[in-house]
PDB file of N, CA and C in Angstrom:
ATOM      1  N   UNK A   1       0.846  -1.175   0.000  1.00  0.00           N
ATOM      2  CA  UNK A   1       0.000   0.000   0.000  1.00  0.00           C
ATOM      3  C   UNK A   1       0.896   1.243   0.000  1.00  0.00           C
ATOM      4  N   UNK A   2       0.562   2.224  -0.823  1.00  0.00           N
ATOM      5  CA  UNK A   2       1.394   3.719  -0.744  1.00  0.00           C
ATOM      6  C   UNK A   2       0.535   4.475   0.223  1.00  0.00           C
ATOM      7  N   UNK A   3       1.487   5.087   0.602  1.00  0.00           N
ATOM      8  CA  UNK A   3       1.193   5.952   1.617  1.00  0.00           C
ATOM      9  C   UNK A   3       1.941   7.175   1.553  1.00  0.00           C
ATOM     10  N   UNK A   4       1.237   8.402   1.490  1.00  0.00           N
ATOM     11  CA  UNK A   4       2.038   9.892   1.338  1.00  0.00           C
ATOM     12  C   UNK A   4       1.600  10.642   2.967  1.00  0.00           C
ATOM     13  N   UNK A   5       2.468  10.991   2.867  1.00  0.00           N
ATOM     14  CA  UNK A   5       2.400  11.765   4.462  1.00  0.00           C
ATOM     15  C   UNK A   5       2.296  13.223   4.261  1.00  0.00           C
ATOM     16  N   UNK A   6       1.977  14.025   5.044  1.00  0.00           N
ATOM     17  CA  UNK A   6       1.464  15.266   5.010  1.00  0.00           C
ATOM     18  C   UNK A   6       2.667  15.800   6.292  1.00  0.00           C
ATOM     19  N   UNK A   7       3.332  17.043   6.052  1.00  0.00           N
ATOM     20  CA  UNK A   7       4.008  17.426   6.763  1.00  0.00           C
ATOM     21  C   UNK A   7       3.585  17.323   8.413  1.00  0.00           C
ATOM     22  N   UNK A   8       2.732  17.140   8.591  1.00  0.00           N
ATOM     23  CA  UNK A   8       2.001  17.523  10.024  1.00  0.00           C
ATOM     24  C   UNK A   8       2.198  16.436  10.629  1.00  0.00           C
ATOM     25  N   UNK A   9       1.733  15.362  10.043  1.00  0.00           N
ATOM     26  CA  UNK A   9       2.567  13.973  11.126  1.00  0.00           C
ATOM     27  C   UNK A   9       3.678  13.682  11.028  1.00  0.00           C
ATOM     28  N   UNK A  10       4.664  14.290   9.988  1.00  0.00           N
ATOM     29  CA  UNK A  10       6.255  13.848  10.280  1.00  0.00           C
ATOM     30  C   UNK A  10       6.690  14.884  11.444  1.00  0.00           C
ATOM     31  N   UNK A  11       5.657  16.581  11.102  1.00  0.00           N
ATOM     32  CA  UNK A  11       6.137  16.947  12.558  1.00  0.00           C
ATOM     33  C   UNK A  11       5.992  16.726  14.287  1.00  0.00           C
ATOM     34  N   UNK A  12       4.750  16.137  13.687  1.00  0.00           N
ATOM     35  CA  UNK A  12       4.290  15.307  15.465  1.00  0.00           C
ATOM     36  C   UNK A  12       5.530  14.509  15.619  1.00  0.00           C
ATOM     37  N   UNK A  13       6.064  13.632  14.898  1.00  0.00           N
ATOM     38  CA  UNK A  13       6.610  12.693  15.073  1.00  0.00           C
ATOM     39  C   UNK A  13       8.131  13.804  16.085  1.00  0.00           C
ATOM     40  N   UNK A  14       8.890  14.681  15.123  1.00  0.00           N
ATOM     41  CA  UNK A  14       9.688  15.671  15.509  1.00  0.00           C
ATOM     42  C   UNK A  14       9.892  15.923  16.563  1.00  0.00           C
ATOM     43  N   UNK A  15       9.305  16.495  16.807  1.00  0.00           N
ATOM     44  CA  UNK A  15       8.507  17.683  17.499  1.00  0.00           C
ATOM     45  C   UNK A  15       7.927  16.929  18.672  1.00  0.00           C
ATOM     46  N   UNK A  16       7.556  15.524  18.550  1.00  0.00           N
ATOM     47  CA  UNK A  16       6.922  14.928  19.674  1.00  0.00           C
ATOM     48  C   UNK A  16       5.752  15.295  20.571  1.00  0.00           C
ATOM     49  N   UNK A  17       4.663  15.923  19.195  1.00  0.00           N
ATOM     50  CA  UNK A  17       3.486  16.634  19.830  1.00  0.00           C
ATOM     51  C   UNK A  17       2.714  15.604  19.888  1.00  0.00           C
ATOM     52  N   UNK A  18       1.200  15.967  20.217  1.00  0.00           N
ATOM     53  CA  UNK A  18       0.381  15.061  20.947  1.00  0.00           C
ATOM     54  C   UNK A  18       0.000  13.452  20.022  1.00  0.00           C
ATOM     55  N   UNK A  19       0.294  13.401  18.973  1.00  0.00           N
ATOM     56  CA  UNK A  19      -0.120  12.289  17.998  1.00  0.00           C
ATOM     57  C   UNK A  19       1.071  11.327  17.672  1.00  0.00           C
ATOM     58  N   UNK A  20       2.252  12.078  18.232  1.00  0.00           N
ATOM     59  CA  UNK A  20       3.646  11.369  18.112  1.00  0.00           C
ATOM     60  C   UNK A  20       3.408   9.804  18.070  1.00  0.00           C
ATOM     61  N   UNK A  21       3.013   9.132  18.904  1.00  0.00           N
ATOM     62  CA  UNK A  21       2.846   7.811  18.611  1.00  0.00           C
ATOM     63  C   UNK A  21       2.442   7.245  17.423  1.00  0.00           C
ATOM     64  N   UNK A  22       1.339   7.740  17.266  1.00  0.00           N
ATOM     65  CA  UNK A  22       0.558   7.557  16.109  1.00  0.00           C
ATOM     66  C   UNK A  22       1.391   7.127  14.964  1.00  0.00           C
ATOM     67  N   UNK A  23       2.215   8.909  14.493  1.00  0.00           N
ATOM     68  CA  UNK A  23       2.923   8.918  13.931  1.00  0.00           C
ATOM     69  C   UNK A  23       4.518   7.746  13.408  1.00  0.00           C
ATOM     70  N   UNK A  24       4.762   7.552  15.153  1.00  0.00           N
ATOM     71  CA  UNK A  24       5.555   6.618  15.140  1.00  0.00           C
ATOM     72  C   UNK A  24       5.170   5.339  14.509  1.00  0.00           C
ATOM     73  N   UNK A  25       4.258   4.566  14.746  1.00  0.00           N
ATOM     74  CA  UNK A  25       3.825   3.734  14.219  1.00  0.00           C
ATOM     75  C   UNK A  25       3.455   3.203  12.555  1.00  0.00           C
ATOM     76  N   UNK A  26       3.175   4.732  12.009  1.00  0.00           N
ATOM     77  CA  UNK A  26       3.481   4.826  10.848  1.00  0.00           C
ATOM     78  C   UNK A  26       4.522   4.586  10.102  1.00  0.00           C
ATOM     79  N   UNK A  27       5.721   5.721  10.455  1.00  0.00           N
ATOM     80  CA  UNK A  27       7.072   5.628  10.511  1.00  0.00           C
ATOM     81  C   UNK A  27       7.486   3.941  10.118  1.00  0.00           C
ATOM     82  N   UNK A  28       7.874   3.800  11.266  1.00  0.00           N
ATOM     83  CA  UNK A  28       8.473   1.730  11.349  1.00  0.00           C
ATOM     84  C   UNK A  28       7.577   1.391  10.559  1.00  0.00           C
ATOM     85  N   UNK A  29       6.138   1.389  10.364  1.00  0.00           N
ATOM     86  CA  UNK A  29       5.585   0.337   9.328  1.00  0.00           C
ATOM     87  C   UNK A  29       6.391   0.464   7.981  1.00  0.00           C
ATOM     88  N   UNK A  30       6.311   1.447   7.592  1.00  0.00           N
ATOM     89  CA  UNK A  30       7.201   2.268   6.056  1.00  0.00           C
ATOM     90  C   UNK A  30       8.519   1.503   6.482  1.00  0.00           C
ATOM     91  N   UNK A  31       9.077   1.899   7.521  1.00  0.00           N
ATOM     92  CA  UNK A  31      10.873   1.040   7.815  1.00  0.00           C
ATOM     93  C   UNK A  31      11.147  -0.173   7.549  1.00  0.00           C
ATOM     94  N   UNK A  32       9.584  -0.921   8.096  1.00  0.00           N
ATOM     95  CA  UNK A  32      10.017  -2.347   7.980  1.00  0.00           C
ATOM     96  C   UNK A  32       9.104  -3.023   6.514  1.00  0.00           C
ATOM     97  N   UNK A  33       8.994  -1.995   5.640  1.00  0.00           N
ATOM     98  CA  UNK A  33       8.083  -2.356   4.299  1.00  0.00           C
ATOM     99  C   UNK A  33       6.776  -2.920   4.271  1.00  0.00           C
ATOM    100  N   UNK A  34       6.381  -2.645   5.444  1.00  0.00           N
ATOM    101  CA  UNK A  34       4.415  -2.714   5.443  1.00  0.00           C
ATOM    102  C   UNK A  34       4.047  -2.231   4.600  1.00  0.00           C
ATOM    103  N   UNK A  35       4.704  -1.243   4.477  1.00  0.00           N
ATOM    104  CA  UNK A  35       3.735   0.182   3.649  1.00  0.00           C
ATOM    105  C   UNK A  35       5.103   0.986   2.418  1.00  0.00           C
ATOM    106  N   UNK A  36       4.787   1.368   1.579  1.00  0.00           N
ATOM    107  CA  UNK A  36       5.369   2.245   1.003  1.00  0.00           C
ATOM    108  C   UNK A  36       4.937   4.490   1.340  1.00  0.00           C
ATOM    109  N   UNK A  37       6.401   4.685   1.499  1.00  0.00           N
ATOM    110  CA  UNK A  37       5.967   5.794   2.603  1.00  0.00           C
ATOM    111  C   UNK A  37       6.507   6.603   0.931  1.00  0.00           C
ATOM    112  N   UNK A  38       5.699   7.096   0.953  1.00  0.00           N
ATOM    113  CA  UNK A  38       5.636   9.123   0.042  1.00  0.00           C
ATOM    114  C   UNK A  38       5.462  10.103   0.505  1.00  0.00           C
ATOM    115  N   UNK A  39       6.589  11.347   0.121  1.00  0.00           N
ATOM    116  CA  UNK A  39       6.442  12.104   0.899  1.00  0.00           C
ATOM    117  C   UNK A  39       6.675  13.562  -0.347  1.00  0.00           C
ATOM    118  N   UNK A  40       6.546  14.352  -0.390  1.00  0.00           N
ATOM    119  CA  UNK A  40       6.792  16.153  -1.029  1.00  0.00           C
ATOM    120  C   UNK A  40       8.356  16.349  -0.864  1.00  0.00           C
ATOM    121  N   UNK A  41       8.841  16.800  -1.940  1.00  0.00           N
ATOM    122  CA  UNK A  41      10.110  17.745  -1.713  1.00  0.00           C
ATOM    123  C   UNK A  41       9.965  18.751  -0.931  1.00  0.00           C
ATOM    124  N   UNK A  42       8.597  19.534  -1.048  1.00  0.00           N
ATOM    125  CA  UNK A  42       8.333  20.791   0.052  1.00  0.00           C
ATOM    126  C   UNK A  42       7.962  20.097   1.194  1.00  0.00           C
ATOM    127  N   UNK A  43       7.843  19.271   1.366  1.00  0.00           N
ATOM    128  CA  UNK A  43       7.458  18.724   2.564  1.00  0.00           C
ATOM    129  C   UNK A  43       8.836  18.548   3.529  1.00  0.00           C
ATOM    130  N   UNK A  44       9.991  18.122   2.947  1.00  0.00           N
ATOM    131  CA  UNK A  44      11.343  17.966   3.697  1.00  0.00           C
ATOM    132  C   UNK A  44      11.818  19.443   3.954  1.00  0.00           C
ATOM    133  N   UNK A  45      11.585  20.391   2.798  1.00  0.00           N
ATOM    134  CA  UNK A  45      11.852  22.268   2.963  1.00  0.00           C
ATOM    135  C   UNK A  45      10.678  22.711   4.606  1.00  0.00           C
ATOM    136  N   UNK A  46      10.068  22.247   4.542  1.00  0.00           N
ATOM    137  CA  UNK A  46       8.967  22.383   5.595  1.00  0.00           C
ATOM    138  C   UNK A  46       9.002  22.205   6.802  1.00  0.00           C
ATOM    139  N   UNK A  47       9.102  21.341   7.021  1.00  0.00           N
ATOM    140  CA  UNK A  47       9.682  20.580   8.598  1.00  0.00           C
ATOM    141  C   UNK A  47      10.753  20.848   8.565  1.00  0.00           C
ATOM    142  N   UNK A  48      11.503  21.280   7.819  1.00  0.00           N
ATOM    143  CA  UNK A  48      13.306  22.013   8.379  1.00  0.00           C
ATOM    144  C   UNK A  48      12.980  23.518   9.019  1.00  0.00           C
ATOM    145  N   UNK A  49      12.108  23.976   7.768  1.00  0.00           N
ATOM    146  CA  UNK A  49      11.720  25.032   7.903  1.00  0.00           C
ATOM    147  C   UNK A  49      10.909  25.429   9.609  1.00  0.00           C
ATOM    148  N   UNK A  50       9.696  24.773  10.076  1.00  0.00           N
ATOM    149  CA  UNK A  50       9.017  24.808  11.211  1.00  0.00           C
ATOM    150  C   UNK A  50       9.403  24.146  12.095  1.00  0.00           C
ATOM    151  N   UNK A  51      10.423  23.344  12.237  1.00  0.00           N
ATOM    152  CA  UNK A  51      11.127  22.912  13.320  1.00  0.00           C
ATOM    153  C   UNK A  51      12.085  23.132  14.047  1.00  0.00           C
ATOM    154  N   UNK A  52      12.983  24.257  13.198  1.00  0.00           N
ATOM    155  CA  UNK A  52      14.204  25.235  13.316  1.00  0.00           C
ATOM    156  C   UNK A  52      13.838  26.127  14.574  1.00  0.00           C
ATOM    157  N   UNK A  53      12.566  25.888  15.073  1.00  0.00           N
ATOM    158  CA  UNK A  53      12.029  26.766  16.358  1.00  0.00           C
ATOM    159  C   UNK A  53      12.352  26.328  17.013  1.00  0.00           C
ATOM    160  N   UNK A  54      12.073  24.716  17.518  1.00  0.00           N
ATOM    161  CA  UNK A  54      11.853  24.213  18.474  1.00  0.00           C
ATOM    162  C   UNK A  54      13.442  22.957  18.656  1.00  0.00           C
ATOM    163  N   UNK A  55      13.581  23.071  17.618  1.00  0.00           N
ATOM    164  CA  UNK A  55      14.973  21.465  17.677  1.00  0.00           C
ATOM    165  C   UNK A  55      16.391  22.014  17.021  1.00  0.00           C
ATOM    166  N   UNK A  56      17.155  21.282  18.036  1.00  0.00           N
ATOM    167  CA  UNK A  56      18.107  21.491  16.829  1.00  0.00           C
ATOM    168  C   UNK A  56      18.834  21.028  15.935  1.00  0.00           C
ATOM    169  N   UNK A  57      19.643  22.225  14.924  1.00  0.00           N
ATOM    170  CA  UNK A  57      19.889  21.746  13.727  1.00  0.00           C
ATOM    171  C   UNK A  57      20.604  20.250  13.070  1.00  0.00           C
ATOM    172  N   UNK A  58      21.658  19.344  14.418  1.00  0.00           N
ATOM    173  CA  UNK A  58      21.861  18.186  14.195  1.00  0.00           C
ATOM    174  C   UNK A  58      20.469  17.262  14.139  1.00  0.00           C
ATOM    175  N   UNK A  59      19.451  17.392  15.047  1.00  0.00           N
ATOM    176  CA  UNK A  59      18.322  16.890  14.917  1.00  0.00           C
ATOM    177  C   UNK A  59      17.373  16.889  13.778  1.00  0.00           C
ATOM    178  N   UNK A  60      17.215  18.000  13.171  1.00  0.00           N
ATOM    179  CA  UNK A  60      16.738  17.692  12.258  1.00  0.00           C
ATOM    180  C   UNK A  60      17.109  17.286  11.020  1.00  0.00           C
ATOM    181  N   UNK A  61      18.365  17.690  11.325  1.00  0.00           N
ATOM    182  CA  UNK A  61      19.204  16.978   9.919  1.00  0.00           C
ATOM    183  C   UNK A  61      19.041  15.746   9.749  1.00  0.00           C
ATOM    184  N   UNK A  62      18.971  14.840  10.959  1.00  0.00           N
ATOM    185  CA  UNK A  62      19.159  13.408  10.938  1.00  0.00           C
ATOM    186  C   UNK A  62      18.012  12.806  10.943  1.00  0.00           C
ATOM    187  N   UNK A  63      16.466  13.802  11.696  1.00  0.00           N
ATOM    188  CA  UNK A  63      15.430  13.673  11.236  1.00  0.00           C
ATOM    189  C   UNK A  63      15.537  13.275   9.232  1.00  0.00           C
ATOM    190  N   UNK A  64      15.613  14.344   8.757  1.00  0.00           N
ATOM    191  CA  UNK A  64      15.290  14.740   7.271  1.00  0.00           C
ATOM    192  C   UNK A  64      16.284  13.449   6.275  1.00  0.00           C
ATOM    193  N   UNK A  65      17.303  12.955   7.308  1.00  0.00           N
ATOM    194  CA  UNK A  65      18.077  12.165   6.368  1.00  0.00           C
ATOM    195  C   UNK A  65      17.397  10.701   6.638  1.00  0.00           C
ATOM    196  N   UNK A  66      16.828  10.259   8.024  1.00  0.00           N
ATOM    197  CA  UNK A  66      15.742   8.963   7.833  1.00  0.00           C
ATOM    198  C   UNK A  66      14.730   9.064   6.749  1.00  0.00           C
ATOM    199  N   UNK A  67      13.992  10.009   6.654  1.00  0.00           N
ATOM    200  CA  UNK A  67      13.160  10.584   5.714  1.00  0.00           C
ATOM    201  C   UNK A  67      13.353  10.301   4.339  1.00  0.00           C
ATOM    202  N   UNK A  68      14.791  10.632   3.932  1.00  0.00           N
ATOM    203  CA  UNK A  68      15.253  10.444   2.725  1.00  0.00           C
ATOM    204  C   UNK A  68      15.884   8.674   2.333  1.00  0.00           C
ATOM    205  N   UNK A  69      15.988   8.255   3.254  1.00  0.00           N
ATOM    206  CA  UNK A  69      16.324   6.899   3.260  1.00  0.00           C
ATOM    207  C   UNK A  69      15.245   5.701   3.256  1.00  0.00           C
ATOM    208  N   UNK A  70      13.895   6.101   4.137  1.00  0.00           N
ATOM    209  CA  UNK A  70      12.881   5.602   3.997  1.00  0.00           C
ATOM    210  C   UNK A  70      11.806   5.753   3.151  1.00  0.00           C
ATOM    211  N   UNK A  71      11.594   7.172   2.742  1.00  0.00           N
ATOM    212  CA  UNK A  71      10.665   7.749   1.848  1.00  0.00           C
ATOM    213  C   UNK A  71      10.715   7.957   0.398  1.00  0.00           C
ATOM    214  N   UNK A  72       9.996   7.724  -0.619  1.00  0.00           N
ATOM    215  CA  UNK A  72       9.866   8.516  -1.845  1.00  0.00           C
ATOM    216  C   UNK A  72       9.733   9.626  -1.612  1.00  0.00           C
ATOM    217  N   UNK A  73      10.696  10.291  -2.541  1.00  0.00           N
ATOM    218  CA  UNK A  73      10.536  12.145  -2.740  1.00  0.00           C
ATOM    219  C   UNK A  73       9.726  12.228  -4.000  1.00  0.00           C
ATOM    220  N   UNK A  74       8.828  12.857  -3.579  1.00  0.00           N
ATOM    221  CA  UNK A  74       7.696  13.445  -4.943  1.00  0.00           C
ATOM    222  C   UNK A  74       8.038  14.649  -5.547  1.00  0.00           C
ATOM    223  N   UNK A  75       8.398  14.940  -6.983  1.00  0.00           N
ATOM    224  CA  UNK A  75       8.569  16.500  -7.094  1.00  0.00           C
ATOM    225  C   UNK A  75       7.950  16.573  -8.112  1.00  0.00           C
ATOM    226  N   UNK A  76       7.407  18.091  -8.308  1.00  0.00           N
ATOM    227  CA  UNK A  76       6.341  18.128  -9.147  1.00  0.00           C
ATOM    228  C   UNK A  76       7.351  18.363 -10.111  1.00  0.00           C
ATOM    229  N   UNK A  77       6.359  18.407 -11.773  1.00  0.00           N
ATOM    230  CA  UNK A  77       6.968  18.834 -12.888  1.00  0.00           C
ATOM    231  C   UNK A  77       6.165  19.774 -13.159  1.00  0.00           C
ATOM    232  N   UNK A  78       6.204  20.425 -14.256  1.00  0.00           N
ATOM    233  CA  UNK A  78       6.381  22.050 -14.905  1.00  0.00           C
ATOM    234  C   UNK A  78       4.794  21.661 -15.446  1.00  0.00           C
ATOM    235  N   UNK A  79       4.327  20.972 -15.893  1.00  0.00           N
ATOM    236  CA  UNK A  79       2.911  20.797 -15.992  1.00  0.00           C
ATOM    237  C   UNK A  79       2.296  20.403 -14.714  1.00  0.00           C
ATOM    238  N   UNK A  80       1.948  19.865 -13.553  1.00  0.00           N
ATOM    239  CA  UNK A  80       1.757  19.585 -12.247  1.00  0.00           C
ATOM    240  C   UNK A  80       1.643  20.927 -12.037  1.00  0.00           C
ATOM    241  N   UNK A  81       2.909  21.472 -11.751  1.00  0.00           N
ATOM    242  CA  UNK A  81       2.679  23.491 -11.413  1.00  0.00           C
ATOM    243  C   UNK A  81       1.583  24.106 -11.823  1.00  0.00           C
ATOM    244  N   UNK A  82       1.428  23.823 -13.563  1.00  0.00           N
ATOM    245  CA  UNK A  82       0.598  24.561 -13.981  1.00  0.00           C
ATOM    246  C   UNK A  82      -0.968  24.215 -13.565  1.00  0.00           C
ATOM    247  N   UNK A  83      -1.063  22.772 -13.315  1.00  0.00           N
ATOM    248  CA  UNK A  83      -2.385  22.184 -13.063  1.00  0.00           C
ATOM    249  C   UNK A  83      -2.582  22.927 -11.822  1.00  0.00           C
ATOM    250  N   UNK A  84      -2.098  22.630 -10.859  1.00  0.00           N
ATOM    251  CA  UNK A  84      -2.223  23.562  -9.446  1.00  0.00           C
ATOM    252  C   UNK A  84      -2.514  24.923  -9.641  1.00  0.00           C
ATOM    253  N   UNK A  85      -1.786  25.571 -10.462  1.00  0.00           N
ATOM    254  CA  UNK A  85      -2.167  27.103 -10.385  1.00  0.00           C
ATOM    255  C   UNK A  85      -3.823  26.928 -10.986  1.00  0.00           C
ATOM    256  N   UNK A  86      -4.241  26.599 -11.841  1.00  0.00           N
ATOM    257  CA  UNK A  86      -5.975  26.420 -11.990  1.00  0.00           C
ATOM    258  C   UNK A  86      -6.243  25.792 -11.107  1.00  0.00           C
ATOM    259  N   UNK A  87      -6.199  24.709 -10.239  1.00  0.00           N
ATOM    260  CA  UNK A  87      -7.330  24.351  -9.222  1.00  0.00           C
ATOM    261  C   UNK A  87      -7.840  25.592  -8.495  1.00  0.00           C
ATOM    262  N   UNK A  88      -9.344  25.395  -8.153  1.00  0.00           N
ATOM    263  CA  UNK A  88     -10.485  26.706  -7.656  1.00  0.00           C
ATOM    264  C   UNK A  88      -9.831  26.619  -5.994  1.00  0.00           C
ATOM    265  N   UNK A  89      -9.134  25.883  -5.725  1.00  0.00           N
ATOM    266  CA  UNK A  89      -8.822  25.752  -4.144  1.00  0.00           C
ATOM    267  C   UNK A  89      -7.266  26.968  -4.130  1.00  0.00           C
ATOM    268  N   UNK A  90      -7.171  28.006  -3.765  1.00  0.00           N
ATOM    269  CA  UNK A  90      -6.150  29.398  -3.686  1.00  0.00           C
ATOM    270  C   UNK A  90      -5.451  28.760  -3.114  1.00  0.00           C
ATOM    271  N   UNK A  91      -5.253  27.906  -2.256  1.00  0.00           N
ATOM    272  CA  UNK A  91      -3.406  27.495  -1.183  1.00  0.00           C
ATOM    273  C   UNK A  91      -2.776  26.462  -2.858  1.00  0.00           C
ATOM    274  N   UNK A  92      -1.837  27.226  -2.797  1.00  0.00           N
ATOM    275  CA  UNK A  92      -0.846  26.502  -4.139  1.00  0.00           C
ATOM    276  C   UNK A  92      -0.231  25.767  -3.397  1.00  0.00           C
ATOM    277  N   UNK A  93       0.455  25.748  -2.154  1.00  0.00           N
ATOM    278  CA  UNK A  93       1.004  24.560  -1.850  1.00  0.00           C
ATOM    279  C   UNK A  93       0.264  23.470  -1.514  1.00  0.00           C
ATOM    280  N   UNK A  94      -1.336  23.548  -0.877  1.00  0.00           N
ATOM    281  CA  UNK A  94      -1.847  22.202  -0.880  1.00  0.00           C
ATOM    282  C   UNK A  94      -2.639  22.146  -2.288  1.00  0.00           C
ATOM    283  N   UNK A  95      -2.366  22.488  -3.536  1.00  0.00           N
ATOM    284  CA  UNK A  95      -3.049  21.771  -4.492  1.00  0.00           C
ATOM    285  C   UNK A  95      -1.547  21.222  -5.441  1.00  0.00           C
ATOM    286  N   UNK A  96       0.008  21.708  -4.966  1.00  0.00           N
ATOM    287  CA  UNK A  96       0.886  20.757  -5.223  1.00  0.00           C
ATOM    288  C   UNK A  96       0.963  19.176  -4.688  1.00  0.00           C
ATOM    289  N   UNK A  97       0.663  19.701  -3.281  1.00  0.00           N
ATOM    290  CA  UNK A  97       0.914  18.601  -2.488  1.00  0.00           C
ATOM    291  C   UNK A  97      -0.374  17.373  -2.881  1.00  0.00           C
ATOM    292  N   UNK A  98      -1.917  17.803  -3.199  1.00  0.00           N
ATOM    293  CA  UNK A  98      -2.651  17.333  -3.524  1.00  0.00           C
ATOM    294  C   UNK A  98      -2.483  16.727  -5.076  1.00  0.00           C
ATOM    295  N   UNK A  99      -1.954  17.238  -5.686  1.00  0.00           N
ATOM    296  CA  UNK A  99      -2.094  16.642  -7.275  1.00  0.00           C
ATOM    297  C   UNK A  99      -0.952  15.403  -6.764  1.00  0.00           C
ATOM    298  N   UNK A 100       0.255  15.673  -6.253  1.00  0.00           N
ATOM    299  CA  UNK A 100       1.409  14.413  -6.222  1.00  0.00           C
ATOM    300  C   UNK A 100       1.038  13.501  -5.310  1.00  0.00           C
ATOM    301  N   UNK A 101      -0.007  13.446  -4.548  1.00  0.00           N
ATOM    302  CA  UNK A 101      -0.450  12.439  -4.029  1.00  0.00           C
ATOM    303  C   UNK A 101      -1.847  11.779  -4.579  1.00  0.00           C
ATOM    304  N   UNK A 102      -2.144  12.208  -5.410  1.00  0.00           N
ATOM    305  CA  UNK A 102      -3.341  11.375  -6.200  1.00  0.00           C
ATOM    306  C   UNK A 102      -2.869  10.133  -6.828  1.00  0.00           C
ATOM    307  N   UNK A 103      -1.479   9.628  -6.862  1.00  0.00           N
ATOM    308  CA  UNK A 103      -1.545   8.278  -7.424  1.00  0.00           C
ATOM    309  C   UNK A 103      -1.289   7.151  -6.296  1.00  0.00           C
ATOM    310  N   UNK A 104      -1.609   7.815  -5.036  1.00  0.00           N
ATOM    311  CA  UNK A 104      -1.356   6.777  -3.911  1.00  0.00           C
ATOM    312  C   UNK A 104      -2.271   6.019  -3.254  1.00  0.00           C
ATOM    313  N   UNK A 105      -2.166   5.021  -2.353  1.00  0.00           N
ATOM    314  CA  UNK A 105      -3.215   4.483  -1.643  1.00  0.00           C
ATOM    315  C   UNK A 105      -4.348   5.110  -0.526  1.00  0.00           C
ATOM    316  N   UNK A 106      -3.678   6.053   0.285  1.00  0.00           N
ATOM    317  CA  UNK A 106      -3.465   6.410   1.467  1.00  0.00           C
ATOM    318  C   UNK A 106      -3.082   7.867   1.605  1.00  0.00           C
ATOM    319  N   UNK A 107      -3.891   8.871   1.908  1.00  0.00           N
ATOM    320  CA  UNK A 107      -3.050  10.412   2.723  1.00  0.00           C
ATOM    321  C   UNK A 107      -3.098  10.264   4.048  1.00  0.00           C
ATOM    322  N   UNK A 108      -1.583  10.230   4.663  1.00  0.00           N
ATOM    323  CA  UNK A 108      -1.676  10.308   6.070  1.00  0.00           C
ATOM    324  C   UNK A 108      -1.159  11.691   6.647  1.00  0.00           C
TER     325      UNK A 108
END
């Protein structure tokens, strides 16, 4: 099963806010190939980006490099862009993040 993750539970996971478990559980399933884990190129810019508050920078580095070892990186192409800029929904980053996860099983 594919599975794309949404920045918000890789930051629970981080960040160790209230769903962290949850999250965790996700995580290892993807580790140990339950699941196939997908994730956004802006999504790794993101959680560097909103976590730079709270953690630090060895941490998230090593966060972002499990990430890259366990996860598919999704990046859009130059038509994808353009499809997003017409969707009627105005946040351009969730109608990127929404078009590159339409070929998956699962949004977590």
């Amino acid at each position: 099963m594919k599975i794309f993750l949404d920045t918000n539970i890789l930051l629970d996971l981080l960040l160790d806010r209230k769903n962290s478990y949850e999250a965790s559980i996700i995580l290892n399933s993807i580790d140990l190939g339950l699941f196939e884990g997908y994730i956004s190129d802006i999504t790794l810019v993101n959680v560097d980006y909103i976590a730079e508050k709270q953690k630090k920078e060895d941490e998230i580095k090593e966060f972002l490099i499990l990430l890259l070892e366990t996860m598919e990186i999704c990046t859009p192409d130059t038509n994808l862009i353009y499809e997003a800029l017409n969707l009627e929904n105005k946040d351009f980053e969730d109608n990127i993040q929404y078009l590159l996860a339409k070929n998956v099983d699962a949004i977590v």
